[in-house]
C-alpha atoms as a PDB file:
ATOM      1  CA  UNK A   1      -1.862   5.827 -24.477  1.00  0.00           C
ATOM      2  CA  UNK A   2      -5.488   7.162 -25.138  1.00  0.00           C
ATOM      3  CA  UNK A   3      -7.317  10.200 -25.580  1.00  0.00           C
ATOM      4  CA  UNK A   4     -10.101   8.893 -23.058  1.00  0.00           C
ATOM      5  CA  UNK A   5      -8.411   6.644 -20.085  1.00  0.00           C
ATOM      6  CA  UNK A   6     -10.231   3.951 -18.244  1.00  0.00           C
ATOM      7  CA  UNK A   7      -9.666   2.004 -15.008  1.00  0.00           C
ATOM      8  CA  UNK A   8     -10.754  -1.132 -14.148  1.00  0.00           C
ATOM      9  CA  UNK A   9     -10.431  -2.184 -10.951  1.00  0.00           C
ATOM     10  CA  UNK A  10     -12.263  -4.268  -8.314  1.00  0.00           C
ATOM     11  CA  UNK A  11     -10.749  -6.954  -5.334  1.00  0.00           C
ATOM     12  CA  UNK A  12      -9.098 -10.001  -6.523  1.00  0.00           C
ATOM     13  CA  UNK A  13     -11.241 -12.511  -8.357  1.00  0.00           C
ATOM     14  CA  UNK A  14     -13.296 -10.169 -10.030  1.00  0.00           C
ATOM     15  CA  UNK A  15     -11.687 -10.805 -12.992  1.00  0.00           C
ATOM     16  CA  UNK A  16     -10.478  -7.596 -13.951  1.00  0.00           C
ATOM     17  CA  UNK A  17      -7.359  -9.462 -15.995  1.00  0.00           C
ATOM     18  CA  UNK A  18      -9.887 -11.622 -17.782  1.00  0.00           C
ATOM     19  CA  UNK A  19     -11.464  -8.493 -19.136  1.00  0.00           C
ATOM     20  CA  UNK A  20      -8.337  -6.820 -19.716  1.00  0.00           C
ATOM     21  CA  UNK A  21      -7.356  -9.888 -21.976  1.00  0.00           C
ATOM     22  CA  UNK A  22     -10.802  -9.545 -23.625  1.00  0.00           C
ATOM     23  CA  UNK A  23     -10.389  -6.076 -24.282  1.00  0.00           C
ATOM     24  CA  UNK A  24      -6.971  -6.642 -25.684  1.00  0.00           C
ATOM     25  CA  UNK A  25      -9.075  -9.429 -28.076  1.00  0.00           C
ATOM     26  CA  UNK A  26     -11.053  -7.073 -29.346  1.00  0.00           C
ATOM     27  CA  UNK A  27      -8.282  -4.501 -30.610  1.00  0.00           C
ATOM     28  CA  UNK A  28      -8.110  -2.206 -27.769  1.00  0.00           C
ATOM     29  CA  UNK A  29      -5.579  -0.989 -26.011  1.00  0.00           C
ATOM     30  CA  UNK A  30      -5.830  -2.760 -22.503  1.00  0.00           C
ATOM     31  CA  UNK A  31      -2.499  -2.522 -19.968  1.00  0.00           C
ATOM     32  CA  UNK A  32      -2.532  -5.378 -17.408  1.00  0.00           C
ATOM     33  CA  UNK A  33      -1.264  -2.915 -14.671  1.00  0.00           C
ATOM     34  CA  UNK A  34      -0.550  -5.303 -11.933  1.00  0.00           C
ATOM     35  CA  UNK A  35       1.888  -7.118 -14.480  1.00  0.00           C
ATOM     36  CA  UNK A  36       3.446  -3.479 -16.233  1.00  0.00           C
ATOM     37  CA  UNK A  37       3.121  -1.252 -13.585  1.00  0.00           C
ATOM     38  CA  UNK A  38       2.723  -2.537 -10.318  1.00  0.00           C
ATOM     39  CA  UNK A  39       5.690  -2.849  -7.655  1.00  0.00           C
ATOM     40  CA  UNK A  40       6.545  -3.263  -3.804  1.00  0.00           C
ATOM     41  CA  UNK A  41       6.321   0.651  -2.191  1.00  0.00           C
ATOM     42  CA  UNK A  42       4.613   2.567   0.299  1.00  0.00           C
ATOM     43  CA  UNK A  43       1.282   4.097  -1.273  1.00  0.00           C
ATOM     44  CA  UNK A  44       2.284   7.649   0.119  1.00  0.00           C
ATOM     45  CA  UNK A  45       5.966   8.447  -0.767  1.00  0.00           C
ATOM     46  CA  UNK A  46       6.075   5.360  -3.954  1.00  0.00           C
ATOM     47  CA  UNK A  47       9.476   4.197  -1.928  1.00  0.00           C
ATOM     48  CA  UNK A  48      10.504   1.110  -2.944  1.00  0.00           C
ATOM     49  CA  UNK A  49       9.985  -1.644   0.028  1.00  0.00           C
ATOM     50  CA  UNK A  50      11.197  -4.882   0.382  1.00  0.00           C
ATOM     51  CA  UNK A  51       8.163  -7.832   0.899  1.00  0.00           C
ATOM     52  CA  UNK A  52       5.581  -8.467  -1.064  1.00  0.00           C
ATOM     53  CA  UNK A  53       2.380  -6.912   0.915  1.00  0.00           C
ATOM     54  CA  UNK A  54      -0.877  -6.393   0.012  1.00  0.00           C
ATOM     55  CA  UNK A  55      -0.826  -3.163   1.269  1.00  0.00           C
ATOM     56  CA  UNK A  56       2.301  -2.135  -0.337  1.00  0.00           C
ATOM     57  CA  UNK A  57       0.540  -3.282  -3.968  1.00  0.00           C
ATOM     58  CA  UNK A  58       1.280  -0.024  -5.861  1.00  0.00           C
ATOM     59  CA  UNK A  59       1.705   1.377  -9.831  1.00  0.00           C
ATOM     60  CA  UNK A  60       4.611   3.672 -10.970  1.00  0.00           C
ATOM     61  CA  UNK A  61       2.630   6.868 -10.924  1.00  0.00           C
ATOM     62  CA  UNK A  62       4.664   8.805 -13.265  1.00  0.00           C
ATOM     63  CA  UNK A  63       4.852   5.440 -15.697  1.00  0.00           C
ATOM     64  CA  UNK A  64       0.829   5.522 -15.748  1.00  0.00           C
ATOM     65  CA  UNK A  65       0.970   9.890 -15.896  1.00  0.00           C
ATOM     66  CA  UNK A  66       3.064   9.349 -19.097  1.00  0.00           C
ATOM     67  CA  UNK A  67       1.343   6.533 -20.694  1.00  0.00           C
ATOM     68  CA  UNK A  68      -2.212   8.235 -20.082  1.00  0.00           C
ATOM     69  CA  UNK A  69      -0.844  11.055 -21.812  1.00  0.00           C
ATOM     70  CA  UNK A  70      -0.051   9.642 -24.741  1.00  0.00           C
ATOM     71  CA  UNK A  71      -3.101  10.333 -27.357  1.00  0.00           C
ATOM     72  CA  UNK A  72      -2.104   7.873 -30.183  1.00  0.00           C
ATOM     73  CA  UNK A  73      -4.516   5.930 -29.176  1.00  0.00           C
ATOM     74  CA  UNK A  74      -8.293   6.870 -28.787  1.00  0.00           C
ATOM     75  CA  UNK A  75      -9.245   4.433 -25.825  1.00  0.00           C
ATOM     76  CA  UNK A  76      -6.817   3.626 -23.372  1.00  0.00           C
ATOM     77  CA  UNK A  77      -8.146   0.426 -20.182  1.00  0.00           C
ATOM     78  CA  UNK A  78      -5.932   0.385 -17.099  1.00  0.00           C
ATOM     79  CA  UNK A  79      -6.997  -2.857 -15.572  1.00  0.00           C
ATOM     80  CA  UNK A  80      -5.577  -3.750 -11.736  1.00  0.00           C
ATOM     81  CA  UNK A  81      -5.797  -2.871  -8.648  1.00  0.00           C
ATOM     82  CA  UNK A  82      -3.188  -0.744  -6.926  1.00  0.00           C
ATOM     83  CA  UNK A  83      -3.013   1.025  -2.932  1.00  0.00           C
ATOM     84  CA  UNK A  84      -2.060   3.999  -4.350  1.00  0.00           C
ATOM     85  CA  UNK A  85      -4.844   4.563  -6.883  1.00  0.00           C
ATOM     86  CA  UNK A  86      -5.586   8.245  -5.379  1.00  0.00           C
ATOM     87  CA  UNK A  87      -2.321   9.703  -6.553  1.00  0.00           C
ATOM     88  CA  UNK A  88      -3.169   8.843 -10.482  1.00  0.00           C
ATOM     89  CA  UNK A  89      -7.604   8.554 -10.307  1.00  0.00           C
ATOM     90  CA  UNK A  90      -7.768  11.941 -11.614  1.00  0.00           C
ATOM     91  CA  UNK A  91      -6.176  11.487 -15.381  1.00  0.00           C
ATOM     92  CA  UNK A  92      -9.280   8.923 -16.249  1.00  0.00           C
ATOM     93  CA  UNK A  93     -12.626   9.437 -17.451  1.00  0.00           C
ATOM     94  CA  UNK A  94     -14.499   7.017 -15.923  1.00  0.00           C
ATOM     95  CA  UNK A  95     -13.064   3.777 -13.592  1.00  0.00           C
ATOM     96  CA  UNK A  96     -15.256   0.834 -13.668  1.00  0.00           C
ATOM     97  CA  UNK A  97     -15.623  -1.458 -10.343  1.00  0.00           C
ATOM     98  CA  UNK A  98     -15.996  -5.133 -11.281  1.00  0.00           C
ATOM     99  CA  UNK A  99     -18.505  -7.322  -8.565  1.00  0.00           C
ATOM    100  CA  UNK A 100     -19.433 -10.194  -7.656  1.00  0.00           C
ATOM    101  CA  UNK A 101     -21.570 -12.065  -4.811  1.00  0.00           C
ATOM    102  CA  UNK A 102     -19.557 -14.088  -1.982  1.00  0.00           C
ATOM    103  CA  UNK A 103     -20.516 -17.132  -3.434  1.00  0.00           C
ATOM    104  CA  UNK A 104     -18.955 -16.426  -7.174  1.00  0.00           C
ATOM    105  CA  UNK A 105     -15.438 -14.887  -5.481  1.00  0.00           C
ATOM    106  CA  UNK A 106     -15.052 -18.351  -2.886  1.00  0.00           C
ATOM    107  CA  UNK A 107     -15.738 -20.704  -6.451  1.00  0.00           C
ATOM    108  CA  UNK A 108     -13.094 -18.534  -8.508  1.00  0.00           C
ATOM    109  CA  UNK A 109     -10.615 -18.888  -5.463  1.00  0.00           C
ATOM    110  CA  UNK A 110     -11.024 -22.267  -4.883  1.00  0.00           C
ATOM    111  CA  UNK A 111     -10.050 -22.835  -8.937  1.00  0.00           C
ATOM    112  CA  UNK A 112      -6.382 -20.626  -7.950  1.00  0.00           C
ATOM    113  CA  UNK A 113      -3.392 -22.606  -8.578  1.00  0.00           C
ATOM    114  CA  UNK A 114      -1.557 -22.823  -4.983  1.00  0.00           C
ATOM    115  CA  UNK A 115       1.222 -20.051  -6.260  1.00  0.00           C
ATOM    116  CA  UNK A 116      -1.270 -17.596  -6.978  1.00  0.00           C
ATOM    117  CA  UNK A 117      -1.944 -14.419  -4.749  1.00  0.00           C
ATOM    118  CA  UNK A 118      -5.181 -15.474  -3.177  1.00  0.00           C
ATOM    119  CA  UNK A 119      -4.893 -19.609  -2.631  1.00  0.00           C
ATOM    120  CA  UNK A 120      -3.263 -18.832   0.926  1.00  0.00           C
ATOM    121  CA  UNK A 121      -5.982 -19.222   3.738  1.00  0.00           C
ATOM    122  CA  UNK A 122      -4.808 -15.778   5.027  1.00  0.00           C
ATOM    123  CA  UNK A 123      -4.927 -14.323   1.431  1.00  0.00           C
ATOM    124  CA  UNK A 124      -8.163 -15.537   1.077  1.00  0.00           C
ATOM    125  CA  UNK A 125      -9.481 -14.263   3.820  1.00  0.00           C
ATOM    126  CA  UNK A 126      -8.486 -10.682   3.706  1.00  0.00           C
ATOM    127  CA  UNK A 127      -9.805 -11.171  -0.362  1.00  0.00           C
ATOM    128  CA  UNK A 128     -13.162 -11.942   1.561  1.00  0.00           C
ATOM    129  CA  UNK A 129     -12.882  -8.872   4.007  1.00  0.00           C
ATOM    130  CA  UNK A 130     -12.272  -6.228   1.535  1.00  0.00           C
ATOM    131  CA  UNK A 131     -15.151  -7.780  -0.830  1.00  0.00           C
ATOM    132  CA  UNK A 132     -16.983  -7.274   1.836  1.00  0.00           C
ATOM    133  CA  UNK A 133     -16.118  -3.807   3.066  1.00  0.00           C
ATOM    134  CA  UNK A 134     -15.199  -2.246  -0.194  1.00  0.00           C
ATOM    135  CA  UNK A 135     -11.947  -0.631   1.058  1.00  0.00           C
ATOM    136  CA  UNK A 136      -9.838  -1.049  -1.217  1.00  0.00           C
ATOM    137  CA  UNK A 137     -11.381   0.254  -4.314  1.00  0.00           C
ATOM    138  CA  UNK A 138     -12.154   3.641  -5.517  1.00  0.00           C
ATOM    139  CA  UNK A 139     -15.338   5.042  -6.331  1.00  0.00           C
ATOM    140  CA  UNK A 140     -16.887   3.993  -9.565  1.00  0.00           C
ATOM    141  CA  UNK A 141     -19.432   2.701 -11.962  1.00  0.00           C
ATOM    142  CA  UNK A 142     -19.519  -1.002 -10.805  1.00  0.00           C
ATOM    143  CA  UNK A 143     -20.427  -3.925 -13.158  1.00  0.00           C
ATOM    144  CA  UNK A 144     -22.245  -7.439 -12.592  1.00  0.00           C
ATOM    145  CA  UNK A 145     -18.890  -9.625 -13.140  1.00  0.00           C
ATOM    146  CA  UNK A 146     -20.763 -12.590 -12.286  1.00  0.00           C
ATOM    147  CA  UNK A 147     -22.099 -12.428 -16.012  1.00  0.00           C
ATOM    148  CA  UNK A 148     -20.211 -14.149 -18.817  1.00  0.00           C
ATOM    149  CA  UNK A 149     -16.711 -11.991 -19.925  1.00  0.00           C
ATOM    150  CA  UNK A 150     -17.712 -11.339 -22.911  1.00  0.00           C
ATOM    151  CA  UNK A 151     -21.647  -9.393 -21.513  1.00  0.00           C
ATOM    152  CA  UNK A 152     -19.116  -7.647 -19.043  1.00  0.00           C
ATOM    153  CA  UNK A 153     -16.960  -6.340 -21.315  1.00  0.00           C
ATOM    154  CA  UNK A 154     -19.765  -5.292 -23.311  1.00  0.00           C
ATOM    155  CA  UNK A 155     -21.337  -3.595 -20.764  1.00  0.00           C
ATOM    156  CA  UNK A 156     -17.993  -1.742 -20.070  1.00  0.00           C
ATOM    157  CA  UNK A 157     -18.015  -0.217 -23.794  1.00  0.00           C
ATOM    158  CA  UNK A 158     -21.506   0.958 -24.256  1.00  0.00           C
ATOM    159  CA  UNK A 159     -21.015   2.688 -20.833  1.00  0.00           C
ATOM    160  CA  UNK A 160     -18.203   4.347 -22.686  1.00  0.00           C
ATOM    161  CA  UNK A 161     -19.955   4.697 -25.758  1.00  0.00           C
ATOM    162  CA  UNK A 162     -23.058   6.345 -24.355  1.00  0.00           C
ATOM    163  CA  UNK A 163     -20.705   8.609 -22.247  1.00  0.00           C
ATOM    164  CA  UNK A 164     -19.059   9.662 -25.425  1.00  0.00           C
ATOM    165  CA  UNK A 165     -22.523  10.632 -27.040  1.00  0.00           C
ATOM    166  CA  UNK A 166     -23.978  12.387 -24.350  1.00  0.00           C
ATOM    167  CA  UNK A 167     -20.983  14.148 -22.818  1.00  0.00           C
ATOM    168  CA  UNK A 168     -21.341  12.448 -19.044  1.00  0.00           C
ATOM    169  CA  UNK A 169     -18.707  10.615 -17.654  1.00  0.00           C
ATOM    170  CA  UNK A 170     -15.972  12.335 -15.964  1.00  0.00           C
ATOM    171  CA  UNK A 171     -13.811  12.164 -13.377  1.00  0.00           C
ATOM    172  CA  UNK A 172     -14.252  10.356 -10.114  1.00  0.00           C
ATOM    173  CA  UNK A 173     -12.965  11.677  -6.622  1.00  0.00           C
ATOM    174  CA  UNK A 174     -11.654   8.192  -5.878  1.00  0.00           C
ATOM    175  CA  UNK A 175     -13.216   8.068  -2.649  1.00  0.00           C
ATOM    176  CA  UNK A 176     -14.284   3.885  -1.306  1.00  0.00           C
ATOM    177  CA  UNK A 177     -17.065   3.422   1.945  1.00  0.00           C
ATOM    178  CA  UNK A 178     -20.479   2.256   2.348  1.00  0.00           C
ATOM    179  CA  UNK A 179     -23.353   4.176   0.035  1.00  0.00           C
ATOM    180  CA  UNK A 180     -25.913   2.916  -2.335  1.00  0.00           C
ATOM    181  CA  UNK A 181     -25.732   2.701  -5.672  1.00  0.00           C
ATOM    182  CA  UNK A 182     -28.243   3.910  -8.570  1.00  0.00           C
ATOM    183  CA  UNK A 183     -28.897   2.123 -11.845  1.00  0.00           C
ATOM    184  CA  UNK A 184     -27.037   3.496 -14.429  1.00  0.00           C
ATOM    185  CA  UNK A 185     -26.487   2.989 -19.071  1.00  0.00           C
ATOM    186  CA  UNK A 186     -26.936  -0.318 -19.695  1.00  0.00           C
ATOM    187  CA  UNK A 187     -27.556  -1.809 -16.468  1.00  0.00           C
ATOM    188  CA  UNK A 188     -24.694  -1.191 -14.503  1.00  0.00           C
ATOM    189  CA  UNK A 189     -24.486   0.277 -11.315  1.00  0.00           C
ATOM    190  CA  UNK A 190     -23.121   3.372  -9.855  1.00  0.00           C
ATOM    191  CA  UNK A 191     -21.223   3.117  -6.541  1.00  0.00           C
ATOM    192  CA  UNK A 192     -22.002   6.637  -5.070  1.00  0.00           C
ATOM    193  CA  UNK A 193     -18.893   8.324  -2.823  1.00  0.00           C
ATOM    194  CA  UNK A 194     -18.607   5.263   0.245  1.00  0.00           C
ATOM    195  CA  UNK A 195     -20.413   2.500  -1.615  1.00  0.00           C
ATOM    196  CA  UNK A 196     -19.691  -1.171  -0.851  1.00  0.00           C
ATOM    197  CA  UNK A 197     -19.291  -3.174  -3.535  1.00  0.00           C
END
C-alpha cells in the first residue's frame, strides 16, 4: 500500500492503535494489523493453531508482502504487534517503538474494559514483564508515548519527513535485547540492536 512502509509497534498499552486511528485522521494510510492481519499460528511455519496465545499472536506474512507492495499510496503505517515480525521487518523503512514508564502502562490497564486482552491479572502481568524486558519488540526508533497522541504522532512524521530529506532511514535487522539508546530527529530515541524499551 505505500511506496515507503512503516511499523509501529511496541507492548500492549502503548497505544499503538490510538496512533494508528490518528494517523488514519489525518489522511494516511494506517492498517490496524492486529484487527486485518493478525491470527492464531506458530511464528515459525504461520500454521494455523487453535487458542488464542500470546505467543501465537501472528500477521499473514504474504497478506502484509502484498499490501507493502502496493505503491498507490506514498506512505503506508503498519501499526500492531505480531510474534512473527522477523519474517516481514525487512519490506519497511523505518519501524517505530512506542514507550512508556511503568507507571503510565499500569493507569492505561487499569482503564481496560474486563474483555480486553490485558484486564486478566495473568495478562497483565506478562504486559508488565515484556515492558520490562523488551522481548517482544523489534529493534527501532522508539517514541515518548507518554506524550499527548497527537505530539506522538507528530513526532512519528517529521522522523519520516527528515528521513525523506536527508536519505537516512532504512531498514532495521529486527533484532530486541538490552542496549542504550541515542537521541535521535526530533527527540525521539533510537533503540540500538538489544535495547530495552
Amino acid at each position: 500500500m505505500g511506496v515507503r512502509n512503516f511499523l509501529v509497534e511496541g507492548v500492549s498499552g502503548t497505544g499503538k492503535t490510538s496512533v494508528c486511528d490518528e494517523l488514519w485522521r489525518r489522511g494516511y494510510q494506517a492498517i490496524h494489523g492486529d484487527r486485518e492481519l493478525a491470527y492464531q499460528g506458530d511464528p515459525v511455519t504461520g500454521v494455523k493453531v487453535s487458542g488464542s496465545g500470546h505467543e501465537h499472536h501472528i500477521w499473514d506474512v504474504e497478506q502484509v508482502r502484498a499490501l507493502a507492495a502496493d505503491d498507490s499510496q506514498p506512505l503506508t503505517f503498519f501499526c500492531g504487534g505480531s510474534r512473527n515480525f522477523a519474517m516481514f521487518i525487512d519490506l519497511f523503512d523505518e519501524v517505530f517503538v512506542l514507550d512508556i514508564d511503568a507507571e503510565t502502562l499500569h493507569r492505561r490497564l487499569d482503564r481496560r474494559p474486563t474483555d480486553e486482552w490485558g484486564s486478566k491479572p495473568a495478562e497483565r502481568e506478562l504486559i508488565v514483564r515484556l515492558h520490562r524486558t523488551g522481548e517482544d519488540v523489534p529493534a527501532g526508533v522508539v517514541v515518548d508515548a507518554t506524550q499527548p497522541l497527537t505530539q506522538v504522532v507528530d513526532q512519528i512524521l517529521d522522523h519520516v519527513q527528515q528521513a525523506r530529506t536527508t536519505g537516512h532511514g532504512g531498514h532495521p535487522s529486527g533484532t530486541a535485547g538490552t542496549g542504550t539508546a541515542g537521541t535521535g530527529p526530533a527527540g525521539i530515541a533510537h533503540r540500538g540492536q538489544g535495547a530495552c524499551c
